[in-house]
Protein backbone atom coordinates (compact mmCIF):
# COMPACT_ATOMS: atom_id res chain seq x y z
CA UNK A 1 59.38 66.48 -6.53
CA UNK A 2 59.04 64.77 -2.78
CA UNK A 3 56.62 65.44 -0.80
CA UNK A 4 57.51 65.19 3.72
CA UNK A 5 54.44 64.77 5.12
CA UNK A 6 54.70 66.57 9.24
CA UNK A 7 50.77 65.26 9.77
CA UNK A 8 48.74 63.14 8.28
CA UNK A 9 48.53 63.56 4.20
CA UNK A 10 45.39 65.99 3.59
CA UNK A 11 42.61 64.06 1.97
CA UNK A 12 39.39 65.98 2.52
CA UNK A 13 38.41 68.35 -0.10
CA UNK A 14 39.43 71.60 0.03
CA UNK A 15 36.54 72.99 -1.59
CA UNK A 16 36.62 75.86 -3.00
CA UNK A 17 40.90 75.79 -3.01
CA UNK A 18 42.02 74.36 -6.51
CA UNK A 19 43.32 70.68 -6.49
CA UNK A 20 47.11 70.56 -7.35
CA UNK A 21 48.15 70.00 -11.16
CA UNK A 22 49.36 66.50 -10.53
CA UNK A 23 48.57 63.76 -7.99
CA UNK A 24 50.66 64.61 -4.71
CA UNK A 25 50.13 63.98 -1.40
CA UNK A 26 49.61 67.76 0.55
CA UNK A 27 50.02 67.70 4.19
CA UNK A 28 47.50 70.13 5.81
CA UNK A 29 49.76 72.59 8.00
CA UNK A 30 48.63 73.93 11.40
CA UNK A 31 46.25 76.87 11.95
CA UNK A 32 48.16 80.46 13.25
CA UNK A 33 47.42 83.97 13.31
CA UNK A 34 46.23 85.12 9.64
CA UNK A 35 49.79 88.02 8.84
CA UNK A 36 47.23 89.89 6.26
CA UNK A 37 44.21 90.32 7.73
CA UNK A 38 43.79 90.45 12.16
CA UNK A 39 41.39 88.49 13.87
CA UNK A 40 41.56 86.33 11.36
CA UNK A 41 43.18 82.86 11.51
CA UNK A 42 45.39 81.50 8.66
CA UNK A 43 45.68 77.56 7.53
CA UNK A 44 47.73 76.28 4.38
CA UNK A 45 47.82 72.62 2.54
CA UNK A 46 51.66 72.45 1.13
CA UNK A 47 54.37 69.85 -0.31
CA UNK A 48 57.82 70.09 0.03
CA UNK A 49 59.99 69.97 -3.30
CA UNK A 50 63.53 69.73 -4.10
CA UNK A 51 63.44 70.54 -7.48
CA UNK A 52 60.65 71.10 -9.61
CA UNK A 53 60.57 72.24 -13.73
CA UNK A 54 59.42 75.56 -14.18
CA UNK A 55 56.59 74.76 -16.19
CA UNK A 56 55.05 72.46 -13.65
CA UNK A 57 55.33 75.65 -10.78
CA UNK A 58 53.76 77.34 -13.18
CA UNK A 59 50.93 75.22 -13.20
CA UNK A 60 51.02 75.18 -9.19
CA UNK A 61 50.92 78.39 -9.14
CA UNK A 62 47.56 78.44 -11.38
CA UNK A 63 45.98 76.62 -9.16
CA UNK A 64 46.63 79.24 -6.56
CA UNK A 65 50.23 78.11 -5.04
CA UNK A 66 52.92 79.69 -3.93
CA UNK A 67 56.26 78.87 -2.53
CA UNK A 68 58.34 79.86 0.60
CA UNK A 69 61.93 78.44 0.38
CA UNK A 70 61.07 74.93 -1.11
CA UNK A 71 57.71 74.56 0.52
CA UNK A 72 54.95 75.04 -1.79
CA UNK A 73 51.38 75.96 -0.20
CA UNK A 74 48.34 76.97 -0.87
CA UNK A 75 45.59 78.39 1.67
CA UNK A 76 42.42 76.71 2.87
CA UNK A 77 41.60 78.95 5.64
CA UNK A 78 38.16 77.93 7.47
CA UNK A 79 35.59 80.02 5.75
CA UNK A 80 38.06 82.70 4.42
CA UNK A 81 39.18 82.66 0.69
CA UNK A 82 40.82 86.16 0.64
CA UNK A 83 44.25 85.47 -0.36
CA UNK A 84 43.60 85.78 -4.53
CA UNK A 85 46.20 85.18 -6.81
CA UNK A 86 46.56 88.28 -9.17
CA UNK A 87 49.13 88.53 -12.47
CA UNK A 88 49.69 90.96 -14.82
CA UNK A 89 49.48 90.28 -18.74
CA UNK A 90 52.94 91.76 -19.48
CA UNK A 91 52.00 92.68 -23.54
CA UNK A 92 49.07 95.55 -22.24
CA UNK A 93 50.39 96.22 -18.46
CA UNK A 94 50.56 100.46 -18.93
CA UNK A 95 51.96 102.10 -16.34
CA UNK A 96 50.38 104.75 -14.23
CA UNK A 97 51.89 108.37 -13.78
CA UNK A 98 52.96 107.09 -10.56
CA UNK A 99 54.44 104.42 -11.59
CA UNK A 100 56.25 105.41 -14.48
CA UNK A 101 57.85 108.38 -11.80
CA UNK A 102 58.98 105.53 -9.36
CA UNK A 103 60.58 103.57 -12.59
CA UNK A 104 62.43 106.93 -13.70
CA UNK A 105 63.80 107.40 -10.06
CA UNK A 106 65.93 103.56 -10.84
CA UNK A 107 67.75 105.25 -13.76
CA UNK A 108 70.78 106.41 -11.79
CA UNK A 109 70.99 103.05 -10.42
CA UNK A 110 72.72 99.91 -11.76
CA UNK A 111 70.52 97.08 -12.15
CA UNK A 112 72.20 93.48 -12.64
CA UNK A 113 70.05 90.17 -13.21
CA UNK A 114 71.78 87.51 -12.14
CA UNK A 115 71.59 84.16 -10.33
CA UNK A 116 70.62 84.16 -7.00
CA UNK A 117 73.06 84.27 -4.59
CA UNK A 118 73.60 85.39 -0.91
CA UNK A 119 76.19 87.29 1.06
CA UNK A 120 76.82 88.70 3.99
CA UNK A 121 76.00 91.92 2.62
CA UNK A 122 72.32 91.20 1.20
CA UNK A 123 71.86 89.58 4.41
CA UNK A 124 72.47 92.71 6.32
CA UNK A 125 70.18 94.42 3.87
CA UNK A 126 67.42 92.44 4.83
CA UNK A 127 67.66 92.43 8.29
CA UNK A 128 67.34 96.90 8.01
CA UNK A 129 64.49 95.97 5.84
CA UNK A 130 62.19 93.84 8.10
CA UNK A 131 63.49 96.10 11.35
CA UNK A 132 62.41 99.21 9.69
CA UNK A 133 59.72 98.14 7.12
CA UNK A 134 57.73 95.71 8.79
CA UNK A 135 59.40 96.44 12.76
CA UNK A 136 59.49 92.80 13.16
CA UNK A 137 61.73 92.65 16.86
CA UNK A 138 63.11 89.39 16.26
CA UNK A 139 66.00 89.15 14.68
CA UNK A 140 66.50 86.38 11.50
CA UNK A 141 69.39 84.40 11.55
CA UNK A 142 71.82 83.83 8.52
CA UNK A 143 70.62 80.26 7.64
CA UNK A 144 66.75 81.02 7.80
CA UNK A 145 67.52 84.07 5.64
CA UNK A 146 68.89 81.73 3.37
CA UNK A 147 66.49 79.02 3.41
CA UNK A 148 63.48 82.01 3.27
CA UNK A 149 64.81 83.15 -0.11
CA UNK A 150 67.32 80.97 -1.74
CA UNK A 151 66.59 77.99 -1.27
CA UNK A 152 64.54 77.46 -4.71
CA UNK A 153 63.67 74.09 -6.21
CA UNK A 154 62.68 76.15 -9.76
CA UNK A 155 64.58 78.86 -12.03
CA UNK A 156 65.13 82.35 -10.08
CA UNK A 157 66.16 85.11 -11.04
CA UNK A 158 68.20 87.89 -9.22
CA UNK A 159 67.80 91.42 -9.47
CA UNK A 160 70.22 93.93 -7.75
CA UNK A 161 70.14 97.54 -7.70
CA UNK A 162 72.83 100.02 -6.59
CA UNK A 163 74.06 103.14 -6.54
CA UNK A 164 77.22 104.71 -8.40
CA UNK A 165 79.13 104.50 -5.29
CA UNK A 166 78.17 100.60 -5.62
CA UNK A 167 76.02 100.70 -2.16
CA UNK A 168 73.48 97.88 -2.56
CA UNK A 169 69.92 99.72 -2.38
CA UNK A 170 67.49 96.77 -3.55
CA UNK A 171 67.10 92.72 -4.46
CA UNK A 172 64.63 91.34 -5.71
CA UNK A 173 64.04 88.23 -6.26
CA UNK A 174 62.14 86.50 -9.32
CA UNK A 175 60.99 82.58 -10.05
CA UNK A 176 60.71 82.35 -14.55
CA UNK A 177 59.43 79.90 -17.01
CA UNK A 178 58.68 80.72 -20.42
CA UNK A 179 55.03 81.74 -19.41
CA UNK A 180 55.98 83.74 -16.06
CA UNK A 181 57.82 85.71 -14.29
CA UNK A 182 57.08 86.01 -10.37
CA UNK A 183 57.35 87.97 -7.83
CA UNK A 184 59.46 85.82 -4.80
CA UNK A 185 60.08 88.93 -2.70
CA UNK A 186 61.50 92.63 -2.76
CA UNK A 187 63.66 93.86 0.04
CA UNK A 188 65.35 97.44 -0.01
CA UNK A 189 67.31 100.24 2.06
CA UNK A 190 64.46 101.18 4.11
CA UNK A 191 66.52 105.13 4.27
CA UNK A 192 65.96 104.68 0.45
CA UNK A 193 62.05 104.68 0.44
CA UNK A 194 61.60 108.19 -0.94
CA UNK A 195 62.51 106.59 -4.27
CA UNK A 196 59.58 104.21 -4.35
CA UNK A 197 61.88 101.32 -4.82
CA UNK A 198 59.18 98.25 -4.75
CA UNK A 199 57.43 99.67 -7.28
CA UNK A 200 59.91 100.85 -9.41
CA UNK A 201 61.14 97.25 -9.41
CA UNK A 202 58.12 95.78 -10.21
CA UNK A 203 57.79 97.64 -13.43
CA UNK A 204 61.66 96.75 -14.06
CA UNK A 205 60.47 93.77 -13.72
CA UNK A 206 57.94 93.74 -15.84
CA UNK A 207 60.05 95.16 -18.53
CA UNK A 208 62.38 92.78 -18.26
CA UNK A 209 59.84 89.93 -18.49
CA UNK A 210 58.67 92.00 -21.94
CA UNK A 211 62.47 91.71 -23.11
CA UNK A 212 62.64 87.77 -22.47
CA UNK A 213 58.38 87.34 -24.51
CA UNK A 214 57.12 85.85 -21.12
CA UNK A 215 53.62 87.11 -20.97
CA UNK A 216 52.57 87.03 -17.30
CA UNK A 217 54.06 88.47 -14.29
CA UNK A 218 53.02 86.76 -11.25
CA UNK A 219 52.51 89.49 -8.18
CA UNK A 220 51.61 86.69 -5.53
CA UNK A 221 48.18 87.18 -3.36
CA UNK A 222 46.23 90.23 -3.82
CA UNK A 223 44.08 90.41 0.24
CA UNK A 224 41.00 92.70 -0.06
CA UNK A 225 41.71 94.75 3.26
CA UNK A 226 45.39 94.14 3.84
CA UNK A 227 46.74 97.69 3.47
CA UNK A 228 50.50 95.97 2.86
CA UNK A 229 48.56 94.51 -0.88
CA UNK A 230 46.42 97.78 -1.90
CA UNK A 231 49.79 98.04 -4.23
CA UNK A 232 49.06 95.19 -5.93
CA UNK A 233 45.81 95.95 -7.34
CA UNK A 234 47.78 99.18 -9.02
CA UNK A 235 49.55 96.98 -11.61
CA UNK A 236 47.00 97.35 -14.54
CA UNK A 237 45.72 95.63 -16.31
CA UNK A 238 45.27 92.91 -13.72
CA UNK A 239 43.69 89.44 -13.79
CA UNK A 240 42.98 87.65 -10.66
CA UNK A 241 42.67 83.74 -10.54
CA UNK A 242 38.20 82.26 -9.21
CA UNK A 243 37.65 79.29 -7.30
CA UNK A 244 37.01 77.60 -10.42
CA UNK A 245 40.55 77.65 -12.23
CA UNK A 246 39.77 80.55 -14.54
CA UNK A 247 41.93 83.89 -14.87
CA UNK A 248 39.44 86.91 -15.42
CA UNK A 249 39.82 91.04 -15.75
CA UNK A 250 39.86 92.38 -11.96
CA UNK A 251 37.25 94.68 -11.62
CA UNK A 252 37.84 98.48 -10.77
CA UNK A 253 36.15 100.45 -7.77
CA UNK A 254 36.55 103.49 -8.89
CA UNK A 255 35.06 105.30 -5.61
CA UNK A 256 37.97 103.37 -3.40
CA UNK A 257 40.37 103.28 -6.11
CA UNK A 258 41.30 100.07 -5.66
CA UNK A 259 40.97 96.77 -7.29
CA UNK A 260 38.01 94.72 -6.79
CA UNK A 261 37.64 90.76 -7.51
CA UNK A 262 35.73 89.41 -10.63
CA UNK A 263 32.28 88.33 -11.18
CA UNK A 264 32.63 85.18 -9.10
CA UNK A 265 34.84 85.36 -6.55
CA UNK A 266 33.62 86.70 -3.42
CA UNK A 267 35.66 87.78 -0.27
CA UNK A 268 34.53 87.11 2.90
């Protein structure tokens, strides 16, 4: 694993963000608009690696990492710890109503797990996906689609879905080690989202996690207030990671109906 520093190496503590599982130098990125939560401004410590064993990501990723393309990070926002790290222990995750109907909706589909690869045709996918999903204007070229989402330095796993006429409706996208499988990213037909694809591939997912005995599926960042995560917090039952290292129950409110942090980890 390399690390290519753009500033400085970050040497100040972090405090409260979790030191890194093994001595690395982290390069402390530049401040920009926070994507989750508005007014608020965003800030991440990351590494760069080319290759990395899964069971060391998994570590990173305990320590509240995550990785985009080959750059791992981790945020250290000024006075904002919001982004929490939430997984689901795969051996008592029980589906709700809801999501057991989005999970029947994928059985006319064919699902393949394979290694990742691109093509013109998941490309074009994606682009429909962030135009009509997240009406981003700018359009993402070929290679940053690419380096976004294939470029992995650990194990990934592919997971395409289509229909019987072979039309590609869904990828996802899946980093595994023998202790997790996680969430990289989900894009789909956005004329398709009637059939509650994301979350009917993130209990596929699960289930196929349950097949190979890994015990923890990895959803990413769970953002109190980001409307784009409330889904998150619906996977139960649901740990999310405190400031001091330790995974605990997330806490229920049931008058919001959402997921609330554990004793010990407060959002700003």
């Amino acid at each position: 694993m390399t690390a290519t520093p753009a500033q400085p190496p970050h040497v100040a503590s972090a405090y409260p963000a979790l030191p890194p599982p093994v001595r690395i130098s982290l390069v402390t990125l530049g401040e920009h608009p926070c994507s989750y939560l508005p007014g608020r401004v965003s800030q991440s410590r990351a590494c760069w690696a080319d290759e990395m064993p899964p069971s060391l990501y998994h570590r990173f990723m305990d320590a509240g990492f995550r990785r985009s393309g080959k750059l791992l990070y981790q945020p250290v926002c000024r006075g904002c710890r919001a982004c929490v790290p939430i997984r689901v222990p795969v051996g008592s995750f029980r589906p709700s109503k809801a999501q057991r109907r989005a999970r029947r909706r994928l059985e006319d589909l064919d699902v393949t797990v394979a290694q990742p690869a691109p093509t013109d045709e998941k490309y074009d996918l994606y682009r429909r996906y962030v135009t009509g999903r997240h009406r981003r204007s700018e359009e993402e070229d070929r290679e940053s689609f690419e380096r976004f989402l294939y470029d992995s330095p650990v194990d990934t796993l592919e997971f395409s879905y289509r229909d019987r006429s072979g039309r590609l409706l869904a990828v996802g996208l899946c980093d595994v080690s023998a202790a997790s499988l996680s969430s990289v990213y989900f894009y789909f037909d956005p004329a398709e989202g009637r059939r509650g694809l994301g979350t009917g591939g993130a209990v596929y997912e699960i289930e196929t996690a349950a097949k190979l005995g890994i015990p923890y599926y990895y959803l990413g960042y769970w953002v109190d207030g980001c409307g784009a995560m409330v889904y998150k917090a619906d996977f139960r039952p649901a740990e999310v990671l405190g400031p001091d290292g330790a995974w605990r129950p997330a806490e229920r409110n049931a008058g919001a109906g959402e997921a609330s942090a554990a004793p010990g980890l407060n959002h700003p």
